[in-house]
C-alpha atoms as a PDB file:
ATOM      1  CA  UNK A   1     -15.441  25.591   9.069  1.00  0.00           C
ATOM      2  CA  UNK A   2     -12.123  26.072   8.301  1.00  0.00           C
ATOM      3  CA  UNK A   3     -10.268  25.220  11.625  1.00  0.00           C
ATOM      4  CA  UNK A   4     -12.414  21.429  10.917  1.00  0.00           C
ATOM      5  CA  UNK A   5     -10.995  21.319   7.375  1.00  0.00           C
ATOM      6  CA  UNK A   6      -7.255  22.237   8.277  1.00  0.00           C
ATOM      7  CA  UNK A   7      -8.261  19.626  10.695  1.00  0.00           C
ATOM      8  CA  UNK A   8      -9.387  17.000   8.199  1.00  0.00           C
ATOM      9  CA  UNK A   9      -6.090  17.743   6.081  1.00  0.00           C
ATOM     10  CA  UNK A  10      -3.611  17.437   9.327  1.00  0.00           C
ATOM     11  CA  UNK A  11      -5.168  14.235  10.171  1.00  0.00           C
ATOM     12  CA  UNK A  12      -4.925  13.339   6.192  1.00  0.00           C
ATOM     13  CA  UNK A  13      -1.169  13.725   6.916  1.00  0.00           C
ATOM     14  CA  UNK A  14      -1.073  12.070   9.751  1.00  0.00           C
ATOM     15  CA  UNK A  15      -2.492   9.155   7.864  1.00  0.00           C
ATOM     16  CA  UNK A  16       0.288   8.966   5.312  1.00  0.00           C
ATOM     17  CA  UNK A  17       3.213   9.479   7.883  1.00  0.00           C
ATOM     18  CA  UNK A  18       1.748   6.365   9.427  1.00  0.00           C
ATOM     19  CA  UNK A  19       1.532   4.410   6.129  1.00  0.00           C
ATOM     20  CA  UNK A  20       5.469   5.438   5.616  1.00  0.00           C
ATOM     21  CA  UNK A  21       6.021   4.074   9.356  1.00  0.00           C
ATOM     22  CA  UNK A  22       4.968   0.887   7.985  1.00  0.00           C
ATOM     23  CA  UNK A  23       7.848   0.354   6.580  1.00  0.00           C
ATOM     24  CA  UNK A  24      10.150   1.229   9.585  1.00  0.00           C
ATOM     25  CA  UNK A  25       8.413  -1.591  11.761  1.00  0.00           C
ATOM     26  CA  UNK A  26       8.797  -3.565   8.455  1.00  0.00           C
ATOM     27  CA  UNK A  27      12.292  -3.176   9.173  1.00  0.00           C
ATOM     28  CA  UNK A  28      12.236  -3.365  13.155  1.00  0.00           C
ATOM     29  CA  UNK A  29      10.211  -6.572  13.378  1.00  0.00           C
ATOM     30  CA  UNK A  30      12.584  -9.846  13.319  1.00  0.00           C
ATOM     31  CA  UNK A  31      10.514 -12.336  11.900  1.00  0.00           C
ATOM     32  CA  UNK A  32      10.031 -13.100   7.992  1.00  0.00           C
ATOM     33  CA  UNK A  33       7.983 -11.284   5.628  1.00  0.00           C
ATOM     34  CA  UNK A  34       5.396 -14.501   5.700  1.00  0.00           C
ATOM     35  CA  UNK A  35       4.842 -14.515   9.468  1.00  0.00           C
ATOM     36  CA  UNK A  36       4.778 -11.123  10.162  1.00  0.00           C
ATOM     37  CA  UNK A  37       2.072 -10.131   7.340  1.00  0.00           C
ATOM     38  CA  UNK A  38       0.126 -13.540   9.058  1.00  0.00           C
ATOM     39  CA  UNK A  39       0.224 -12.085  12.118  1.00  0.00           C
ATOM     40  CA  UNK A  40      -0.564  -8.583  10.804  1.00  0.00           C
ATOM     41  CA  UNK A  41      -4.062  -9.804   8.853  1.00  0.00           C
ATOM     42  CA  UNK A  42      -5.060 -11.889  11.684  1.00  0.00           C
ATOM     43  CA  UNK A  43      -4.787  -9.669  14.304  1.00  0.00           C
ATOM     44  CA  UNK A  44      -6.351  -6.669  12.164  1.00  0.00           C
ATOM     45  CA  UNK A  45      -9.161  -8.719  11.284  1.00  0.00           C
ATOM     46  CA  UNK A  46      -9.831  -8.946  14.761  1.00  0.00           C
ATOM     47  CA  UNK A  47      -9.808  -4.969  15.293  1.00  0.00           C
ATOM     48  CA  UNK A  48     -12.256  -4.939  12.482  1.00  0.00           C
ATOM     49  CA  UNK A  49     -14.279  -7.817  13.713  1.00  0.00           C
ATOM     50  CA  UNK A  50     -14.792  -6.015  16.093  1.00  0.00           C
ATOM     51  CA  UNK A  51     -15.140  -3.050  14.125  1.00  0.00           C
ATOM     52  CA  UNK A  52     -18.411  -4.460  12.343  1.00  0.00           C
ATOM     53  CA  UNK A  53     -20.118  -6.008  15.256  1.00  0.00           C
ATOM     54  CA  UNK A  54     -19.716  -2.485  17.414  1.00  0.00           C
ATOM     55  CA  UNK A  55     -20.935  -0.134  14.240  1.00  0.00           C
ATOM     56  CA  UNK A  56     -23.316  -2.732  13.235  1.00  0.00           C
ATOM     57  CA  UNK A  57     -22.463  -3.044   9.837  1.00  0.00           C
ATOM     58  CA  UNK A  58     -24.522  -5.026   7.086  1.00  0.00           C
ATOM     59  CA  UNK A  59     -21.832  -7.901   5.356  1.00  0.00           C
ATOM     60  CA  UNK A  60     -23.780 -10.053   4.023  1.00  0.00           C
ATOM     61  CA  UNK A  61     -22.525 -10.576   0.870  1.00  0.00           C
ATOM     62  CA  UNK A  62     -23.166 -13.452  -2.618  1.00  0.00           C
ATOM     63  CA  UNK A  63     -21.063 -16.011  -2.970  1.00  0.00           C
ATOM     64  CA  UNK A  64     -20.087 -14.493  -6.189  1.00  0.00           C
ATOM     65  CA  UNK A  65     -18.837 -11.225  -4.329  1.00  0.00           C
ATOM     66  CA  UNK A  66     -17.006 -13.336  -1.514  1.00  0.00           C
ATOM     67  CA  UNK A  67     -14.606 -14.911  -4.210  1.00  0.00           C
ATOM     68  CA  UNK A  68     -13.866 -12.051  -6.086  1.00  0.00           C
ATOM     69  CA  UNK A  69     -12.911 -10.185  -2.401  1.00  0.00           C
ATOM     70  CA  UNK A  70     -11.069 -13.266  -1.814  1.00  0.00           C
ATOM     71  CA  UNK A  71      -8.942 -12.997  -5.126  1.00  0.00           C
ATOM     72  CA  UNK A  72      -8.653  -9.392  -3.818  1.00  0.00           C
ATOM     73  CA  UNK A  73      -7.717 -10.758  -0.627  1.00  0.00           C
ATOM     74  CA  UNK A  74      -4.888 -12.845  -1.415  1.00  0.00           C
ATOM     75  CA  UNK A  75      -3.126  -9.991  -3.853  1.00  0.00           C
ATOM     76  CA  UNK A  76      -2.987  -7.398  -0.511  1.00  0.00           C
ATOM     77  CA  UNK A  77      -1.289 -10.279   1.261  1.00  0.00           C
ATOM     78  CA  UNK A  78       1.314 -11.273  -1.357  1.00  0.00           C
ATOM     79  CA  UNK A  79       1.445  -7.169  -1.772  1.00  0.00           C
ATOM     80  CA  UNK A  80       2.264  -7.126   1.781  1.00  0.00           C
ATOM     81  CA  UNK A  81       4.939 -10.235   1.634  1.00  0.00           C
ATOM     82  CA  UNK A  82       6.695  -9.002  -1.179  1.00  0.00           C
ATOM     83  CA  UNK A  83       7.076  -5.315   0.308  1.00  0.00           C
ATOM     84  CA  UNK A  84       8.238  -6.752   3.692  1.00  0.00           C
ATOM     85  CA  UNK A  85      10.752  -8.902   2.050  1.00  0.00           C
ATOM     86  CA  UNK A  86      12.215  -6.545   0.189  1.00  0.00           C
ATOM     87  CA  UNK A  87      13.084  -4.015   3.107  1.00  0.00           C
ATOM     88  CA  UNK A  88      14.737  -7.049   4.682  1.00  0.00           C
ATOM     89  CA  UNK A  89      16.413  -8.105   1.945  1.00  0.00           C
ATOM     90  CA  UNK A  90      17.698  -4.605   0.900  1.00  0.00           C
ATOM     91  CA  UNK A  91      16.311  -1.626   3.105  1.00  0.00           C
ATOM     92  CA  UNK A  92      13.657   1.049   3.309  1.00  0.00           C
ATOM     93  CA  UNK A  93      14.861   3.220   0.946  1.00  0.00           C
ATOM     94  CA  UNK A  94      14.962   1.109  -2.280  1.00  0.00           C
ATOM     95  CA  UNK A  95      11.673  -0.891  -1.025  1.00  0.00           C
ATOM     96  CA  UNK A  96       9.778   2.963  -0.953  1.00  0.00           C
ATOM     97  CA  UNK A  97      11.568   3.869  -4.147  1.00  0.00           C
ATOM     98  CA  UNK A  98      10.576   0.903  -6.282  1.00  0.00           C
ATOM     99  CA  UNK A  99       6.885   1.172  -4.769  1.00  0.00           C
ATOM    100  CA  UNK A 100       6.493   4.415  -5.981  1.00  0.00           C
ATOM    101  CA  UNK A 101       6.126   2.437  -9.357  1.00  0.00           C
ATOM    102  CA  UNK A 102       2.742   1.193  -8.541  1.00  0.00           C
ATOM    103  CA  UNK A 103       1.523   4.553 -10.483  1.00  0.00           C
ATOM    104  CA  UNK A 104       3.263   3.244 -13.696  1.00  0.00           C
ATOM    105  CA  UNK A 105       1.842  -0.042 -13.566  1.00  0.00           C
ATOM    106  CA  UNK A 106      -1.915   1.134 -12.438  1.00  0.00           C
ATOM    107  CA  UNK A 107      -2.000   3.209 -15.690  1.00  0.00           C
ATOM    108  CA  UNK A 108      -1.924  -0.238 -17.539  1.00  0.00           C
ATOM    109  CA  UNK A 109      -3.820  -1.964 -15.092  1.00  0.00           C
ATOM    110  CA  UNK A 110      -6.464   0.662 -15.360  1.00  0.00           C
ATOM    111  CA  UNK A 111      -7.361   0.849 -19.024  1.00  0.00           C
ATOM    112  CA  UNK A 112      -7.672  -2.969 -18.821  1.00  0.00           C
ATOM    113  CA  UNK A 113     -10.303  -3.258 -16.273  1.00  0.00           C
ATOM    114  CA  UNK A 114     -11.944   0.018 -16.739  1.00  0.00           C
ATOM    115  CA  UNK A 115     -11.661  -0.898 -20.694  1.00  0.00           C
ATOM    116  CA  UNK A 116     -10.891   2.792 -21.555  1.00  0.00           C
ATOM    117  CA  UNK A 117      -7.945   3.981 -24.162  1.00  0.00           C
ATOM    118  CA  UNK A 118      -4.302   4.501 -22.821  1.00  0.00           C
ATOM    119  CA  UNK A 119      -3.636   8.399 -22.574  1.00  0.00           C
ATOM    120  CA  UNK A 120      -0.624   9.507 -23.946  1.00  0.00           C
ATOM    121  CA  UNK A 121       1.371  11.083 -21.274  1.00  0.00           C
ATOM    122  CA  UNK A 122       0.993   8.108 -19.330  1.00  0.00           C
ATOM    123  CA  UNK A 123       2.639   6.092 -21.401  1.00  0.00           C
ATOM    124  CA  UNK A 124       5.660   9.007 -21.170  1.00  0.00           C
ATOM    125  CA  UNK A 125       5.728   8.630 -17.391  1.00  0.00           C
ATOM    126  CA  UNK A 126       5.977   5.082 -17.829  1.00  0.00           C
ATOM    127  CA  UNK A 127       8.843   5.893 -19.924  1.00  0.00           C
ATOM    128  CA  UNK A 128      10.214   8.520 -17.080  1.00  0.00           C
ATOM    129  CA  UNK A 129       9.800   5.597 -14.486  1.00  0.00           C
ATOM    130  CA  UNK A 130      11.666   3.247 -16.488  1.00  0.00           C
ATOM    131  CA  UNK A 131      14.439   6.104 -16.539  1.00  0.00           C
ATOM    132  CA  UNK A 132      14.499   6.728 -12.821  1.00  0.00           C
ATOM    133  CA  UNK A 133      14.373   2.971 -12.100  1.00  0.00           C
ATOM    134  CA  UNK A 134      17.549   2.511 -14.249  1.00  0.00           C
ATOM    135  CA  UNK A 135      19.268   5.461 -12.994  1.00  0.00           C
ATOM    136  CA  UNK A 136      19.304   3.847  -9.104  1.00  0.00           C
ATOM    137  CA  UNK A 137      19.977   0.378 -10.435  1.00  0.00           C
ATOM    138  CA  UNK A 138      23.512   1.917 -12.012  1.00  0.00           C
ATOM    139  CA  UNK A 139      24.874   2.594  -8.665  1.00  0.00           C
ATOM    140  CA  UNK A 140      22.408   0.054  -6.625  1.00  0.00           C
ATOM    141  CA  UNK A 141      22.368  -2.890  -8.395  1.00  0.00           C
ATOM    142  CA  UNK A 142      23.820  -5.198  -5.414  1.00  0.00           C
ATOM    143  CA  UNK A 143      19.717  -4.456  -4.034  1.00  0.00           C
ATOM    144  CA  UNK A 144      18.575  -6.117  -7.369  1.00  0.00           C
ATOM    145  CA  UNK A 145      16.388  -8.593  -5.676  1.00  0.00           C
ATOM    146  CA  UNK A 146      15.104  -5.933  -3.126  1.00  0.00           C
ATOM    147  CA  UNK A 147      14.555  -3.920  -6.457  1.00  0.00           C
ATOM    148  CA  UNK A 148      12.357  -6.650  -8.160  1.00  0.00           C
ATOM    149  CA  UNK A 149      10.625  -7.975  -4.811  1.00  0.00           C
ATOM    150  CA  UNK A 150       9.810  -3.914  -4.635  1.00  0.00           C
ATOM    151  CA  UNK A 151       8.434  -3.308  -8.210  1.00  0.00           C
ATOM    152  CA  UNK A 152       6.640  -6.844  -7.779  1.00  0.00           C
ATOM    153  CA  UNK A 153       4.557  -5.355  -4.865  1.00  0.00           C
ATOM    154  CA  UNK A 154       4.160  -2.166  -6.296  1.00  0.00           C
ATOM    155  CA  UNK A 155       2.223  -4.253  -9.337  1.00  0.00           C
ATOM    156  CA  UNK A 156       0.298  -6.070  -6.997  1.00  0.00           C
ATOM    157  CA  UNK A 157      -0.645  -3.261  -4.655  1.00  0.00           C
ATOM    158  CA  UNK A 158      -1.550  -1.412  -7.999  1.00  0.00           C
ATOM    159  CA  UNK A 159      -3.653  -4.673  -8.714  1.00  0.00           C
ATOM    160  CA  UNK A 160      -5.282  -4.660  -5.764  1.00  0.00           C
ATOM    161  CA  UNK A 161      -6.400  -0.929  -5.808  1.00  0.00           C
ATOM    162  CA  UNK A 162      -8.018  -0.778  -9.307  1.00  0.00           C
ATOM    163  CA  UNK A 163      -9.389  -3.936  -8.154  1.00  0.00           C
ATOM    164  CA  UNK A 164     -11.144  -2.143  -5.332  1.00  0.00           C
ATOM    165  CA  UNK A 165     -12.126   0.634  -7.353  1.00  0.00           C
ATOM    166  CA  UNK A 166     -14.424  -1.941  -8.627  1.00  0.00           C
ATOM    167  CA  UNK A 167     -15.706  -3.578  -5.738  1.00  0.00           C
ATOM    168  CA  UNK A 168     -16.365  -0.251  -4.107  1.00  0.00           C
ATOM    169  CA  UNK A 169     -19.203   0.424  -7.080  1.00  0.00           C
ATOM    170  CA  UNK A 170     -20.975  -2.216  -5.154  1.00  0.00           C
ATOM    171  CA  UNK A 171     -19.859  -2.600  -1.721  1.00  0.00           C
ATOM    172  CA  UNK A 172     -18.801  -0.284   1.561  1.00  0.00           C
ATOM    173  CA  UNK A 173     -15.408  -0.448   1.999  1.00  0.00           C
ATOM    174  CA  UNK A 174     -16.143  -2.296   5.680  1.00  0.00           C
ATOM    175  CA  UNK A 175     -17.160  -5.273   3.954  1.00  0.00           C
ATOM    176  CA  UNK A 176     -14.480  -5.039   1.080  1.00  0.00           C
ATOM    177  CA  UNK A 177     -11.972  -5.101   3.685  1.00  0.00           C
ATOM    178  CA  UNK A 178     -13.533  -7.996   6.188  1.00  0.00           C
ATOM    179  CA  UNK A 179     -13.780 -10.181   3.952  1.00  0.00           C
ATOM    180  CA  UNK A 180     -10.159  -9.285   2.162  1.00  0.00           C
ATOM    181  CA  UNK A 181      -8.641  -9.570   5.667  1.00  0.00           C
ATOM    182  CA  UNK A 182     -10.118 -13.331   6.031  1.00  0.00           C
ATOM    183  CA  UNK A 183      -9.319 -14.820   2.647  1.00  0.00           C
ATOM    184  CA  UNK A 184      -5.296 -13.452   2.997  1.00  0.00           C
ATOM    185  CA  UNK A 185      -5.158 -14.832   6.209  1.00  0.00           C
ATOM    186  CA  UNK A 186      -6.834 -17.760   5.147  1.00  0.00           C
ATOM    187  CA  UNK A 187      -4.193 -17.841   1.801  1.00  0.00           C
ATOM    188  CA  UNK A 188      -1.011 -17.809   3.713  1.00  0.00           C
ATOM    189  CA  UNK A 189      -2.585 -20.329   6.689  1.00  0.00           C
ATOM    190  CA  UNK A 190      -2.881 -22.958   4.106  1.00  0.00           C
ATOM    191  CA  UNK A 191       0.409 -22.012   2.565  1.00  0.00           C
ATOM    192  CA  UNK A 192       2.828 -22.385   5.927  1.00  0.00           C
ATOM    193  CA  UNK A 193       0.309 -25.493   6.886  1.00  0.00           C
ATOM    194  CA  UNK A 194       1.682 -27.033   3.594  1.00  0.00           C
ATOM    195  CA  UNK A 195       4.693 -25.577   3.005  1.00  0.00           C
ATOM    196  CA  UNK A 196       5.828 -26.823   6.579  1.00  0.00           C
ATOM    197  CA  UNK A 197       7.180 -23.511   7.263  1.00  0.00           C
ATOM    198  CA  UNK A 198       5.064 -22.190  10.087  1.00  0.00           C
ATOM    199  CA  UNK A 199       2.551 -22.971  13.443  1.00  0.00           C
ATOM    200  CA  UNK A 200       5.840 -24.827  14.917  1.00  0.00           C
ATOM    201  CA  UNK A 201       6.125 -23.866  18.666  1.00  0.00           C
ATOM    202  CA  UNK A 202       8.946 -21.817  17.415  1.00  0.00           C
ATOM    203  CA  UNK A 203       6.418 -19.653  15.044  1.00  0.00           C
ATOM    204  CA  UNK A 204       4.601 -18.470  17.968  1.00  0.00           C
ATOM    205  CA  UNK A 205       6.943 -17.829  20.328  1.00  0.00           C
ATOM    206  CA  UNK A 206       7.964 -14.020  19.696  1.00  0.00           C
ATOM    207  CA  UNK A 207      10.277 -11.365  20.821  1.00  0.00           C
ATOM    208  CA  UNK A 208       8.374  -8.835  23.291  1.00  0.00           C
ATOM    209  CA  UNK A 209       9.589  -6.615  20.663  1.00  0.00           C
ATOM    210  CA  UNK A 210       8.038  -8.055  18.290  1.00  0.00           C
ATOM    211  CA  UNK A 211       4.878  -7.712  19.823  1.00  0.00           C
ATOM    212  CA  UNK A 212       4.714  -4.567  20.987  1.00  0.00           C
ATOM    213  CA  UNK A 213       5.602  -3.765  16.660  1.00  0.00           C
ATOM    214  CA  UNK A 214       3.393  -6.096  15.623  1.00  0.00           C
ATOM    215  CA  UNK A 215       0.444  -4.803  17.459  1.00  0.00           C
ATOM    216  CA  UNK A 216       1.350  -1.364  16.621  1.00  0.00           C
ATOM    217  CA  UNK A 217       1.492  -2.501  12.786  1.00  0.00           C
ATOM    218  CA  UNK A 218      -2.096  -4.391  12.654  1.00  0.00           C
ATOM    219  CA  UNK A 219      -3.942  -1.519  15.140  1.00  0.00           C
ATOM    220  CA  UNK A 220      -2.807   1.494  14.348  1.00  0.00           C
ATOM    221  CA  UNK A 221      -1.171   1.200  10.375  1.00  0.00           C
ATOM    222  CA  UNK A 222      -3.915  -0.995   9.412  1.00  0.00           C
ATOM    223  CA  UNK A 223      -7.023  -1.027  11.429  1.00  0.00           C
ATOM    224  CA  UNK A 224      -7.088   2.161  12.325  1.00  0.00           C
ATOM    225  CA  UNK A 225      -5.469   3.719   9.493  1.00  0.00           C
ATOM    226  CA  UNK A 226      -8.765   2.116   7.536  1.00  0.00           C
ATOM    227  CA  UNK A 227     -11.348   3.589   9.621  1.00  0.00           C
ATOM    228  CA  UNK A 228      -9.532   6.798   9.315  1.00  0.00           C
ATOM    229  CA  UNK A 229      -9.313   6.697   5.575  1.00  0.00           C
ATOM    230  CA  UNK A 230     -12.997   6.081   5.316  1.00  0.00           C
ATOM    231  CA  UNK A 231     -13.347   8.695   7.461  1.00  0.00           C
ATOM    232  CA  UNK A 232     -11.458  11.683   6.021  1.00  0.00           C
ATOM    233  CA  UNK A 233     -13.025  11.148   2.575  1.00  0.00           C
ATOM    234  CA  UNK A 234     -16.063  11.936   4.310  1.00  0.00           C
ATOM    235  CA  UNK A 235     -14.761  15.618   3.528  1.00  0.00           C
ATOM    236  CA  UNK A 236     -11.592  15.502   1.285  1.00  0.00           C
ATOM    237  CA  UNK A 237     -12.263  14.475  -2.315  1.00  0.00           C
ATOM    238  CA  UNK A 238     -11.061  11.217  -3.070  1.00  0.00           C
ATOM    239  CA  UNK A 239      -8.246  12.854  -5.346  1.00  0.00           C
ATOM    240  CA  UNK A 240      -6.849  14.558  -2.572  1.00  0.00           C
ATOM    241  CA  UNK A 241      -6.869  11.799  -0.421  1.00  0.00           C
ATOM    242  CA  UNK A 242      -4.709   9.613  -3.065  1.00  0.00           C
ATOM    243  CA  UNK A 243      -1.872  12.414  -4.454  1.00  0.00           C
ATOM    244  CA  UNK A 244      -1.438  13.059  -1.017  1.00  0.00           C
ATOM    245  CA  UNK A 245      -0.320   9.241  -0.291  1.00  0.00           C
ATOM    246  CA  UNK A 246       2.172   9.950  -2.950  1.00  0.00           C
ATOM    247  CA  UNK A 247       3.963  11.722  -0.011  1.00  0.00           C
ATOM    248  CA  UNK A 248       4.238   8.246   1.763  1.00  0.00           C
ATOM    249  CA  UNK A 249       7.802   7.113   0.100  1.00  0.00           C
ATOM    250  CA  UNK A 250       8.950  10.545   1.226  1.00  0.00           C
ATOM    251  CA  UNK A 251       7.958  10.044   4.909  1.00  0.00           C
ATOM    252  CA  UNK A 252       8.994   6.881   4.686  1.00  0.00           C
ATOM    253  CA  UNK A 253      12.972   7.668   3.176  1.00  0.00           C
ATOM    254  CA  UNK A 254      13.055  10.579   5.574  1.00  0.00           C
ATOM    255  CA  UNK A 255      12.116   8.519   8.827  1.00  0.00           C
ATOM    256  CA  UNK A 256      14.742   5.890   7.433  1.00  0.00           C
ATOM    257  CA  UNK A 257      17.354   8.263   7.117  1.00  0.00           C
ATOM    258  CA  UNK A 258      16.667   9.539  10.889  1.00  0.00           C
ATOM    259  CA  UNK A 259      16.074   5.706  12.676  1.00  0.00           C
ATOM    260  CA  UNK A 260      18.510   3.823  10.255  1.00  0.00           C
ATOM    261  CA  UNK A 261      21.614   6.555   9.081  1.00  0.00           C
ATOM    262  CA  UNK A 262      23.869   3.691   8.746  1.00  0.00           C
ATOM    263  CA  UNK A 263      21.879   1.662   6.679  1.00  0.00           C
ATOM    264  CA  UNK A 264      19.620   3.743   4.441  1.00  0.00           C
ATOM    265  CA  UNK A 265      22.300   6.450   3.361  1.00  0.00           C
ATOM    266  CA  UNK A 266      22.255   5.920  -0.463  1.00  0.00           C
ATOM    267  CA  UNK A 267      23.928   6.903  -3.591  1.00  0.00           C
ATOM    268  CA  UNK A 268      23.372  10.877  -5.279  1.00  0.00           C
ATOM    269  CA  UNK A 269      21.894   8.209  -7.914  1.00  0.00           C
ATOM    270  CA  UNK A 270      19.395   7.077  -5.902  1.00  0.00           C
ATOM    271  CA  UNK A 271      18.165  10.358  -5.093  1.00  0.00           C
ATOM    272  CA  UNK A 272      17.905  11.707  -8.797  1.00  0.00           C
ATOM    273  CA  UNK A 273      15.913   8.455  -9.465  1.00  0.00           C
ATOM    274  CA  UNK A 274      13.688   8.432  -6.874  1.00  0.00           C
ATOM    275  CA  UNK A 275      12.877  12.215  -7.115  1.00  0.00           C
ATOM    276  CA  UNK A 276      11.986  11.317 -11.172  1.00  0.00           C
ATOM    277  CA  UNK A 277       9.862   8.318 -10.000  1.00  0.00           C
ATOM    278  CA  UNK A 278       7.888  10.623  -7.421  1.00  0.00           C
ATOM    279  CA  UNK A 279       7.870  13.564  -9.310  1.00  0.00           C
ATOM    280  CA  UNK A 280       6.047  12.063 -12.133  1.00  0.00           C
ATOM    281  CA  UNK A 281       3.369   9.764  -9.637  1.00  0.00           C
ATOM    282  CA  UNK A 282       2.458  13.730  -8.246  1.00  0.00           C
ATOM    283  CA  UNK A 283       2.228  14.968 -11.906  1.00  0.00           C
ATOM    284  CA  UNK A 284       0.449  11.844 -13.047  1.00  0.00           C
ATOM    285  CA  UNK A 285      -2.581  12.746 -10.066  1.00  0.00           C
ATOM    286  CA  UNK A 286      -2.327  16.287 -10.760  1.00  0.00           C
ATOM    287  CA  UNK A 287      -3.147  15.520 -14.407  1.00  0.00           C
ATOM    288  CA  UNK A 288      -5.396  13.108 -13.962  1.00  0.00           C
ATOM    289  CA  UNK A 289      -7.635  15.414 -11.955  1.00  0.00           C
ATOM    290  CA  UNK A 290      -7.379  18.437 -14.910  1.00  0.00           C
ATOM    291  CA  UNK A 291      -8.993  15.294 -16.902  1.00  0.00           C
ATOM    292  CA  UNK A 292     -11.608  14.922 -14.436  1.00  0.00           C
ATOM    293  CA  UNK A 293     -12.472  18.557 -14.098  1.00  0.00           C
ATOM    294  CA  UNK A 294     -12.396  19.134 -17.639  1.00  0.00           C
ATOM    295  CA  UNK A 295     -14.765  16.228 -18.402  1.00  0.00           C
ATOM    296  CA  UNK A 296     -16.861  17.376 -15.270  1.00  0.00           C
ATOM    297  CA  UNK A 297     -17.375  20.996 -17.038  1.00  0.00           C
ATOM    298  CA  UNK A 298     -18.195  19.417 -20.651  1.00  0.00           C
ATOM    299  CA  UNK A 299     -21.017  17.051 -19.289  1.00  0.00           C
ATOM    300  CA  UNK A 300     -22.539  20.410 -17.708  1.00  0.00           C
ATOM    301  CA  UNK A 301     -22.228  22.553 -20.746  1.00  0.00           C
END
């Protein structure tokens, strides 16, 4: 029993180290942020095309449901634009720093759709975010659009997850993500068929490189990093699961610091910022679940 849970909890972290390699093929891959997150949902929605039609799973869905996905669906792709562009328009480093500010922004988010009360020390680590934001924007401030592409798709991923919090009180997460997958691609089809901006011959001719990242980026950090998730919180609590892809900027600056020395070597400022920023998204989960327990042991009493 406990060798399977240590290996539950290895594989847990192998999950997140995969999420932070996200952002070194962000980095690796030459084409724009548009393109590449097109070709990421469209080949991923094949893997879990194929995904449902192997496992057999039910997604039939209302009408009602399918739009709502699809608003869903389009947030996760401009999620995914906006974090791509702002590695290539500043680097790894700041892009995982300023995404660590999702936390902030879902403890707004949250109240609003869940219609519950703020709680008071989240408005304080909202506060402390601010801080550590400003503290790498006094010595980094020549990244300010990778800053505010960054803190833009940390809102929208934060969007998109409270969002699915939601759906997943009424759907399996297969069928959340099929039909997610198919509206984004959908979304940014329509917007480089009118935009003029893409399916040129040029758009589809690629570098082998490229494709080899590419492929690595919608199989293994998307599809299968899915199917994994699902899997794991088969036996890890959900809480678990999410403070420990608060480690994800960390892999993510560390592998950046290894691959890219040159590039992502920052300020001392930086450092002190981004350790306030991910210091406070840990304590935020770790409180959060005190909450939990501590309603938990009222309702039985």
């Amino acid at each position: 029993m406990l060798n399977d849970k240590l290996k539950n909890y290895a594989h847990l972290h192998l999950l997140v180290f995969i999420a932070g390699f996200t952002a070194i093929l962000g980095q690796l891959i030459s084409i724009e942020a548009v393109s590449l997150v097109w070709y990421r949902m469209l080949i991923a929605l094949v893997f879990m095309g194929a995904y449902v039609y192997f496992s057999k799973a039910k997604i039939k869905i209302s009408f009602q449901s399918m739009l709502m996905l699809g608003f869903a669906g389009v947030v996760i792709a401009l999620h995914w634009i906006t974090f791509f562009a702002a590695i290539k328009v500043s680097n790894i480093s700041i892009t995982l720093a300023m995404f660590s500010t999702g936390a902030f922004f879902a403890s707004f988010i949250e109240p609003l759709i869940y219609k519950r009360k703020l709680i008071g020390y989240e408005i304080l680590f909202g506060v402390l975010v601010i801080i550590g934001v400003f503290i790498i924007t006094q010595t980094e401030l020549h990244y300010w659009l990778g800053i505010i592409l960054g803190i833009l798709s940390a809102f929208l991923s934060s969007l998109f997850a409270v969002l699915n919090g939601k759906f997943l009180e009424k759907h399996s997460a297969t069928v959340i993500s099929f039909y997610e997958f198919i509206s984004g691609v959908a979304f940014i089809s329509l917007y480089l068929l009118f935009s003029g901006k893409g399916f040129s011959t040029e758009f589809f001719v690629l570098h082998v490189s490229d494709i080899l990242y590419l492929f690595i980026l919608a199989s293994v950090c998307t599809a299968y990093a899915f199917i994994a998730s699902v899997y794991v919180m088969r036996y890890i609590s959900p809480f678990t699961v999410v403070l420990t892809y608060n480690l994800e900027p960390i892999y993510g600056i560390i592998l950046a610091l290894i691959i890219f020395p040159e590039k992502e070597k920052m300020s001392v400022n930086f450092y002190i910022g981004a350790a306030i920023i991910i210091a406070v998204v840990v304590c935020n989960g770790l409180l959060k679940n005190r909450r939990k327990r501590q309603k938990s042991l009222a309702t039985l009493s």
